[in-house]
Protein backbone atom coordinates (compact mmCIF):
# COMPACT_ATOMS: atom_id res chain seq x y z
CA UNK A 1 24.57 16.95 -37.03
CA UNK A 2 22.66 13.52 -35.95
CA UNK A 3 23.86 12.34 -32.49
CA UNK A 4 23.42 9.18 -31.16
CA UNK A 5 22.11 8.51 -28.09
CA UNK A 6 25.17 7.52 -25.18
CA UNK A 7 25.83 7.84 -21.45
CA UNK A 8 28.92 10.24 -21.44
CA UNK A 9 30.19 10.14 -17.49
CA UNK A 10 31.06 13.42 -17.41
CA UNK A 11 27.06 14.60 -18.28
CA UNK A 12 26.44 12.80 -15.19
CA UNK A 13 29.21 13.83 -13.03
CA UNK A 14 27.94 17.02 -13.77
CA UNK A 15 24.41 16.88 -13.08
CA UNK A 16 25.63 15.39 -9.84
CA UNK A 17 27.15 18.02 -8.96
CA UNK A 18 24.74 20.30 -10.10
CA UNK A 19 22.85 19.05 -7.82
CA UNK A 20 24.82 18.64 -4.73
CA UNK A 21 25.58 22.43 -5.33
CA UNK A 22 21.95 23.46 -5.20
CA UNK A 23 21.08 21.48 -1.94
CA UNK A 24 24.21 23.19 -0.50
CA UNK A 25 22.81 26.72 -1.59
CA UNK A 26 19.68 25.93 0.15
CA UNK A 27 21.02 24.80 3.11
CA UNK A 28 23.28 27.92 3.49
CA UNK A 29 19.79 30.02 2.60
CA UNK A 30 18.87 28.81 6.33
CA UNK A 31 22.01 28.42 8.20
CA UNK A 32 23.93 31.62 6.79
CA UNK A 33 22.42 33.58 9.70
CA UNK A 34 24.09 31.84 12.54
CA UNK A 35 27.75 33.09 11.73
CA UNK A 36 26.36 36.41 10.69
CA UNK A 37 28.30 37.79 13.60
CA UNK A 38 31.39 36.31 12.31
CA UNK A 39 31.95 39.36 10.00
CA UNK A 40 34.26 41.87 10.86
CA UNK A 41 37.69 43.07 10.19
CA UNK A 42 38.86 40.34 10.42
CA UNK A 43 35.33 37.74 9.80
CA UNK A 44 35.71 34.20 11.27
CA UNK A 45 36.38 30.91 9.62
CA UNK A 46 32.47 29.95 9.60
CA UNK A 47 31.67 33.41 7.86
CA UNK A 48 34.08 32.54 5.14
CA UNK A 49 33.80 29.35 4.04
CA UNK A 50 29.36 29.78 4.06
CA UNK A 51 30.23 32.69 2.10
CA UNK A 52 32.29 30.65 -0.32
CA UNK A 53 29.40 28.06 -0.48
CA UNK A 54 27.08 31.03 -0.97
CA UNK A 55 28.66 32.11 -3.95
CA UNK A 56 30.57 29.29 -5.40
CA UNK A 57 28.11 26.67 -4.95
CA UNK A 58 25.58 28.86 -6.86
CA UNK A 59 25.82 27.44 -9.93
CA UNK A 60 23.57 24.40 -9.75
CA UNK A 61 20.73 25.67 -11.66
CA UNK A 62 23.51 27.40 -14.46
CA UNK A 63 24.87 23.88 -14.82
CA UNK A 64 21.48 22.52 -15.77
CA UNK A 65 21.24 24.70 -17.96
CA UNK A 66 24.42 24.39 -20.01
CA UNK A 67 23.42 20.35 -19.37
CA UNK A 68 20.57 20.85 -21.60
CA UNK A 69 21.96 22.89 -24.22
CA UNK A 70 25.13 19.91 -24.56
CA UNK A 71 22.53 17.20 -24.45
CA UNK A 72 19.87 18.48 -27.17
CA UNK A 73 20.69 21.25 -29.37
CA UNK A 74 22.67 20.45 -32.85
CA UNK A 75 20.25 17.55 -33.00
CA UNK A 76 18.05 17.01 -35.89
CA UNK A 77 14.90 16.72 -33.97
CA UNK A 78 11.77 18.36 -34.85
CA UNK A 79 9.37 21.01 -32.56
CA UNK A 80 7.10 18.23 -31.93
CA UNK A 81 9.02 15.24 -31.12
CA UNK A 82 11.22 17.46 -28.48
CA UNK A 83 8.35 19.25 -26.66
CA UNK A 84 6.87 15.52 -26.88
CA UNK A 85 9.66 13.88 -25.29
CA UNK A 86 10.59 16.85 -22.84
CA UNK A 87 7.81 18.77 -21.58
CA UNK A 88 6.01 15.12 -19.88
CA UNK A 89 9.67 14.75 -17.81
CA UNK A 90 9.56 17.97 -16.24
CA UNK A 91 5.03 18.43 -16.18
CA UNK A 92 4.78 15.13 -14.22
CA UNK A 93 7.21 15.09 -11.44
CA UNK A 94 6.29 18.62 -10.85
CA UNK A 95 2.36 17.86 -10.39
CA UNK A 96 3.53 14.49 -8.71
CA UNK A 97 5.38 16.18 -5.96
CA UNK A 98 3.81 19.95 -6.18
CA UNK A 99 0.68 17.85 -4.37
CA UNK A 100 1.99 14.80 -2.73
CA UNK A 101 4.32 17.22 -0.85
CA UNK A 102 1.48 20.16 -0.15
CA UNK A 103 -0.65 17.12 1.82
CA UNK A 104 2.50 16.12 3.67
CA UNK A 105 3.27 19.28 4.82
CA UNK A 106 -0.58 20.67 5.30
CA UNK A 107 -1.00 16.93 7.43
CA UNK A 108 2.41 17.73 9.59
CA UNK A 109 0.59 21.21 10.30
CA UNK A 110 -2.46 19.87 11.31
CA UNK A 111 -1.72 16.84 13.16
CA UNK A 112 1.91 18.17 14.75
CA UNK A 113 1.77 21.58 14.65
CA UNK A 114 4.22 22.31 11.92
CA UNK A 115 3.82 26.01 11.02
CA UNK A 116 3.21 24.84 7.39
CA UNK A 117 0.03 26.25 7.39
CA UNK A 118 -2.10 28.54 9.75
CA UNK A 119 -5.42 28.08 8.78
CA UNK A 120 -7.46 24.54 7.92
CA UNK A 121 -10.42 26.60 6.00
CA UNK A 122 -10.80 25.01 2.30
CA UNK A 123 -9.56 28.12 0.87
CA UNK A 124 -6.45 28.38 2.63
CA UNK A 125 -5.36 24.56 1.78
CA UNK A 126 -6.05 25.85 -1.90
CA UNK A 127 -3.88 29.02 -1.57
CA UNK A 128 -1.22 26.93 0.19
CA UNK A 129 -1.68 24.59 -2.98
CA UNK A 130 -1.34 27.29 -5.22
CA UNK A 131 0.96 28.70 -3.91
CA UNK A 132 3.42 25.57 -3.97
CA UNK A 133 3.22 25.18 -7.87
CA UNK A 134 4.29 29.18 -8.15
CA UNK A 135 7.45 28.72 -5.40
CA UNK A 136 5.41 31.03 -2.86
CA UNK A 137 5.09 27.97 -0.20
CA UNK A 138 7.46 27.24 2.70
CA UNK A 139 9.06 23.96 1.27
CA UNK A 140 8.57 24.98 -2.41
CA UNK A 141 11.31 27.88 -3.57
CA UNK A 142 12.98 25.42 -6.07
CA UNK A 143 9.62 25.48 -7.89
CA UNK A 144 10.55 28.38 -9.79
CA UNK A 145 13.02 26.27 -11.58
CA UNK A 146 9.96 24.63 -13.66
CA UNK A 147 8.50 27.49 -15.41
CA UNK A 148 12.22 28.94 -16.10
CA UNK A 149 13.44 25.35 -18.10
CA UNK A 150 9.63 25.17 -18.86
CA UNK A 151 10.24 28.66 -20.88
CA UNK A 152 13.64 27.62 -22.01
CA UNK A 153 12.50 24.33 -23.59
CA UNK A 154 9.76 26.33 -25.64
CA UNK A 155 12.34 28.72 -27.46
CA UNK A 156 14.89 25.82 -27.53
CA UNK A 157 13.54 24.40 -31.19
CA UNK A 158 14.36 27.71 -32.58
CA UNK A 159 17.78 28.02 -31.56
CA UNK A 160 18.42 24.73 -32.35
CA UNK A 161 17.77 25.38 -36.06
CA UNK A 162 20.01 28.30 -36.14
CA UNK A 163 22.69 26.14 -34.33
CA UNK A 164 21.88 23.21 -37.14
CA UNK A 165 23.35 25.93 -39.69
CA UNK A 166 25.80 27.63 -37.51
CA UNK A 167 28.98 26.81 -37.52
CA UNK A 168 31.17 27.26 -33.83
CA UNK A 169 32.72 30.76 -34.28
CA UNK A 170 29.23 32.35 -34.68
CA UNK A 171 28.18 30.82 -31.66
CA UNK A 172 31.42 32.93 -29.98
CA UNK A 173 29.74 36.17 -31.07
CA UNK A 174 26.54 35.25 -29.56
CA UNK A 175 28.26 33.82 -26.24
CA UNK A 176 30.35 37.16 -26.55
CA UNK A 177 27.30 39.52 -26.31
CA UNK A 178 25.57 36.99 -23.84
CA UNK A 179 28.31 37.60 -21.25
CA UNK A 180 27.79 41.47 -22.18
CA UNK A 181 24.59 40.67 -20.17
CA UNK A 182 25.96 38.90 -17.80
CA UNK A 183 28.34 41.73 -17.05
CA UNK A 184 25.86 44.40 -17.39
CA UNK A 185 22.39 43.08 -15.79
CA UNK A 186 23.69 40.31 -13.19
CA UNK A 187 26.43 41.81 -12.24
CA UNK A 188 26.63 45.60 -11.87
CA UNK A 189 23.02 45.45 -11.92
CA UNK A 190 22.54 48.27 -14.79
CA UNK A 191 21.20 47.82 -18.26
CA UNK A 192 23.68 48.04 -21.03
CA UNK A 193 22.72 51.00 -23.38
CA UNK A 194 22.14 48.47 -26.26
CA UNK A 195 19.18 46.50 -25.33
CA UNK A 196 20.21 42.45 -25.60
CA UNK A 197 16.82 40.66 -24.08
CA UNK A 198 17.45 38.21 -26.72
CA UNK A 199 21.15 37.05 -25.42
CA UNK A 200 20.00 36.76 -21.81
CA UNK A 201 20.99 33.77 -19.56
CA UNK A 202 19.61 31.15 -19.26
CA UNK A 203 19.01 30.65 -22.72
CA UNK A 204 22.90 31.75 -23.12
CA UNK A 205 23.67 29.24 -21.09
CA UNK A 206 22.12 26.35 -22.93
CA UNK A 207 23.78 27.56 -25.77
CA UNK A 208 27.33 28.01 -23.59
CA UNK A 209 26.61 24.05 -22.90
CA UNK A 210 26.53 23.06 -26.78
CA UNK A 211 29.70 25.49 -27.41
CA UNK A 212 31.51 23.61 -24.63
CA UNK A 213 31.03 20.65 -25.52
CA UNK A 214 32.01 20.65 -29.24
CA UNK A 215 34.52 23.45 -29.32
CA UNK A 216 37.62 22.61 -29.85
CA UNK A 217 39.69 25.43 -29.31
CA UNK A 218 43.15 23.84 -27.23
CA UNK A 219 42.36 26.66 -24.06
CA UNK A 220 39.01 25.24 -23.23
CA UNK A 221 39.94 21.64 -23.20
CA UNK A 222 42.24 22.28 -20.85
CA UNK A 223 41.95 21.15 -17.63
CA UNK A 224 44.42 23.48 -15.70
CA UNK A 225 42.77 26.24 -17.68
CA UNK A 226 39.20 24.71 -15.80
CA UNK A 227 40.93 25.40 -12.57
CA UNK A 228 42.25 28.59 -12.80
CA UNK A 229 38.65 29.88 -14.34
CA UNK A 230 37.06 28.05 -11.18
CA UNK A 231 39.92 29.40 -8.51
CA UNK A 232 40.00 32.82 -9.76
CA UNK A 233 36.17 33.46 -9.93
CA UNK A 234 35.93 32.12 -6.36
CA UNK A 235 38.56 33.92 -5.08
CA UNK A 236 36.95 36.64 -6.75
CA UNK A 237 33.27 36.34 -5.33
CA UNK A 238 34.58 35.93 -1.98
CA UNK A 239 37.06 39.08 -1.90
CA UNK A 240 33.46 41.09 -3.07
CA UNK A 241 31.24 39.25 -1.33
CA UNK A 242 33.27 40.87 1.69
CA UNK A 243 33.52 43.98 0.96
CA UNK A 244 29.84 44.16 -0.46
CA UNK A 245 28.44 42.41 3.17
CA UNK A 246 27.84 44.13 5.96
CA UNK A 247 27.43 43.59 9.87
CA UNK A 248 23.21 43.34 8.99
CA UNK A 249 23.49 41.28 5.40
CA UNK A 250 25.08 38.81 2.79
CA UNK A 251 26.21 39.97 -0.57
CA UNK A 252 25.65 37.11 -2.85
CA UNK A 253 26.67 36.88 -6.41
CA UNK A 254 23.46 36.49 -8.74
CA UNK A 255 23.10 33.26 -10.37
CA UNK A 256 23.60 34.55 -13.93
CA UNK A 257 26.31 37.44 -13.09
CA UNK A 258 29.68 36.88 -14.96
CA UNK A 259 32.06 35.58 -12.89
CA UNK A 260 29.73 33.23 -11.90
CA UNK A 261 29.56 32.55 -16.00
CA UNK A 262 33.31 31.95 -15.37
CA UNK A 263 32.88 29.41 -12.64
CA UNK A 264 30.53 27.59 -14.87
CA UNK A 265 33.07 27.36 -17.92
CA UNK A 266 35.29 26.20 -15.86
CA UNK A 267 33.92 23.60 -14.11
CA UNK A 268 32.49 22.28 -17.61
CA UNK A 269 36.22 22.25 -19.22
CA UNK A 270 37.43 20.77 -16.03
CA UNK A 271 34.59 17.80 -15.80
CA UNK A 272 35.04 17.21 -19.65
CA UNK A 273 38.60 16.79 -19.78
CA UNK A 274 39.50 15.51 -16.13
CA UNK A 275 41.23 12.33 -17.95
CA UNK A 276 43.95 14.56 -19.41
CA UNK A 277 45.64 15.36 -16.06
CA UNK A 278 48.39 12.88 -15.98
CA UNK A 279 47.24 10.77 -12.70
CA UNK A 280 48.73 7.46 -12.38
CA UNK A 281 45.34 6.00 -10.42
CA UNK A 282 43.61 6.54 -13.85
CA UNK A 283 45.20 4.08 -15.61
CA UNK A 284 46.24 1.63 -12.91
CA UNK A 285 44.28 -1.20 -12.63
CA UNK A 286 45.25 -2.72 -9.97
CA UNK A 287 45.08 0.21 -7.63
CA UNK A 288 42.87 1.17 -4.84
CA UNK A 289 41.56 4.35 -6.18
CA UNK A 290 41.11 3.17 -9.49
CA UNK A 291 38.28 0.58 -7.99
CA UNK A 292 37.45 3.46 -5.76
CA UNK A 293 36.79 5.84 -8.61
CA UNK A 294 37.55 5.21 -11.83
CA UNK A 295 36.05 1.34 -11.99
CA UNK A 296 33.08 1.52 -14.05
CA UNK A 297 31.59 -0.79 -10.77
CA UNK A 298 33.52 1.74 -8.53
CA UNK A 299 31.35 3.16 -5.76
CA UNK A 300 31.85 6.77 -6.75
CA UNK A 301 30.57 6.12 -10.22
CA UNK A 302 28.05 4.25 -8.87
CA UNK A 303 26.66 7.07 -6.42
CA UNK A 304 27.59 9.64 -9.44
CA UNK A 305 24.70 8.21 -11.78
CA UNK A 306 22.11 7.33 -8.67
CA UNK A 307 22.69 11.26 -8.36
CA UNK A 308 21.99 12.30 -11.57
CA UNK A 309 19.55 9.84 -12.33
CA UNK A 310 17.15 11.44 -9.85
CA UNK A 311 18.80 14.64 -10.00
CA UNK A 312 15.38 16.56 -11.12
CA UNK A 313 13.57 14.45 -8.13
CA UNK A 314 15.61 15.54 -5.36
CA UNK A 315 15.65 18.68 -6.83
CA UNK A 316 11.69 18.92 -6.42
CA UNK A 317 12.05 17.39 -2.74
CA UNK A 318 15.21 18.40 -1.18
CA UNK A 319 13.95 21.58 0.25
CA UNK A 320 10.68 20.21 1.93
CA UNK A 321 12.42 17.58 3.30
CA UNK A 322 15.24 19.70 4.99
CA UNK A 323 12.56 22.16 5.93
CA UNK A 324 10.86 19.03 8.10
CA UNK A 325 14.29 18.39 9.25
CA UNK A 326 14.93 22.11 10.31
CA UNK A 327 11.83 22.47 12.11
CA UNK A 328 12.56 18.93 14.14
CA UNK A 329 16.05 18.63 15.34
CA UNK A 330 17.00 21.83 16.92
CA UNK A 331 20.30 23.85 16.45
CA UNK A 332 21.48 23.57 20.25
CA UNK A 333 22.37 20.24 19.79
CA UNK A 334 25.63 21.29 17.15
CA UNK A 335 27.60 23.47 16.70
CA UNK A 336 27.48 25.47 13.55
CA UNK A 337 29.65 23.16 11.16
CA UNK A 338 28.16 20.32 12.42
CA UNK A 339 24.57 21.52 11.55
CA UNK A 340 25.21 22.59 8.31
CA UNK A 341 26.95 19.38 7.58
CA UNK A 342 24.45 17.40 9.31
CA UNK A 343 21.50 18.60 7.46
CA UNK A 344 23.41 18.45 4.39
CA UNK A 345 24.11 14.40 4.32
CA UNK A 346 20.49 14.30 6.10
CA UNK A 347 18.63 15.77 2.76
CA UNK A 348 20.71 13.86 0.14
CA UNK A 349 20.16 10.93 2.00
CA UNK A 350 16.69 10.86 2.74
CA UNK A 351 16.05 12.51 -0.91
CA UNK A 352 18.01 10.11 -2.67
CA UNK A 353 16.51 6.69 -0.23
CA UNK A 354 12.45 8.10 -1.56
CA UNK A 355 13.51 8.78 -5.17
CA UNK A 356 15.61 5.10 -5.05
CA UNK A 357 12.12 3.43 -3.12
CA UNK A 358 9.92 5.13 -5.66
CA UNK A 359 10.99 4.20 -8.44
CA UNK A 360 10.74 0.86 -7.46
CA UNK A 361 7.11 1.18 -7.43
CA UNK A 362 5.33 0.02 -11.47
CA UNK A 363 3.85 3.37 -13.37
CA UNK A 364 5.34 5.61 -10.24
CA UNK A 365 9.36 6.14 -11.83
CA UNK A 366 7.94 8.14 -14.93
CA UNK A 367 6.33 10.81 -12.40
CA UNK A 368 9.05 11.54 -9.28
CA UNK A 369 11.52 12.93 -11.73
CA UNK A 370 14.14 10.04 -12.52
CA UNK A 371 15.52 9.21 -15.90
């Protein structure tokens, strides 16, 4: 199968909200302790809906994933020409901001006091260095996201060729095993008696992403079917997310645990086949919400691809940034909602305004991570 190269919206609503749904799950990594009080019997309003952000919004990096897999397998590309094209977009933006960001945040610690970074000695700037590229830094946890795809790409060429002579129903066996070990190992946390290290996530979700995409089986190109797969596994992650917490912790749902596999299928059917539903703003013209959203000029589509344009950018960025912004404007001044929604629009907006400035800059765009 040879596949021409188009913008599809969906791909990008998707990596939009990919990620919108990480920065949300980092946010709620520093907040979530405020309303840990709020659990009880009965837990409080703040208690549930972080929780539901802590679980439901934690499938960011799984959308990536099944991204990739839509976007480059069943194409008839050889080992060189894809490492070629895709190891310099994710090598560069990672050395790019692995040490503009380390001198940032070593210079914030040194000339303001930021607690960065204790010690000024030569080896500790290296260590904090270090450190950053392996996800060990304060301001650097995403980075384990680059040697995960960075692994992924690598055994992608050989799945590809098996997919190149597959046909769609012996990708369902495969996906059926891989969700075996999604049951299993992410999810009751106990190895299934068969060893399957060769269906684990995340290659099974780049694989889940070409299935998705192409299958046309009349269940998963339904929309409603989307929703109910979304609704029930968050319903679902929230009801055990509760009864797995406690007065002293969060129970969070692992990224690659099953009903979080759910969530992810359904979002994808739901994003891919949105136009079925039978809304009259779609088609109208002349309406307000149709120039709202649906315009190709509309200002939702418009923010939807400056998103996933610099999608892997902010992803490298986002967490530094709202670590500067945590460490600056202090919590007394909110309340809890307001906090967590204020240093939500804070970190997309400042991520997206130096990824958008960048870029601008000659030889800079093909190193901060935008397409």
């Amino acid at each position: 199968m040879v596949i021409k190269s188009k913008r599809i919206f969906y791909f990008d609503a998707l990596r939009a909200f990919a990620i919108i749904s990480v920065i949300l799950i980092h946010i709620y990594s520093v907040t979530r302790g405020y309303v840990l009080s709020g659990y009880g019997t009965i837990p409080s309003f703040e208690w549930i809906y972080t929780q539901f952000i802590g679980n439901s919004f934690r499938i960011g990096v799984d959308l990536f994933l099944v991204l990739s897999g839509a976007l480059s397998l069943g194409r008839d590309w050889t080992i060189k020409s894809f490492l070629s094209k895709r190891l310099p977009r994710i090598i560069h933006p990672f050395l790019f901001w692995g040490i503009l960001l380390s001198i940032i945040l070593i210079s914030l610690s040194y000339f303001f006091s930021y607690p960065y970074i204790q010690s000024f000695s030569l080896m500790s700037i290296l260590t904090f260095i270090y450190n950053a590229f392996m996800a060990k830094s304060v301001g650097f946890a995403p980075y384990w996201f680059f040697w995960m795809i960075l692994g992924t790409y690598l055994i992608m060429p050989i799945f590809n060729k098996w997919i190149l002579h597959s046909d769609l129903k012996e990708l369902e066996y495969f996906l059926s095993i891989w969700l075996l070990t999604c049951l299993f190992t992410f999810t009751f946390k106990t190895d299934f008696p068969v060893k399957l290290i060769y269906f684990f996530s995340p290659i099974g979700l780049v694989v889940l992403g070409y299935y998705l995409r192409y299958t046309e089986r009349k269940l998963l190109n339904n929309p409603y079917f989307g929703i109910l797969l979304i609704v029930l596994s968050s319903l679902s992650m929230l009801a055990f997310s509760y009864m797995l917490s406690t007065n002293h912790s969060f129970y969070n749902f692992d990224r690659y645990s099953f009903l979080t596999a759910i969530e992810v299928i359904g979002v994808f059917i739901l994003f891919k086949n949105f136009e079925k539903f039978n809304l009259n703003f779609l088609r109208d013209e002349n309406s307000y919400l149709y120039k709202l959203f649906v315009d190709k000029d509309s200002i939702f589509k418009k923010f939807t691809f400056t998103l996933a344009k610099y999608s892997y950018g902010i992803y490298l960025i986002h967490t530094a940034i709202m670590s500067i912004i945590y460490r600056s404007i202090s919590y007394s001044y909110f309340n809890y909602t307001s906090y967590f929604l204020f240093l939500f629009i804070m970190d997309v907006v400042i991520s997206v305004l130096v990824m958008s400035l960048l870029s601008r800059i000659p030889h800079i765009k093909n190193w901060i991570g935008a397409k």
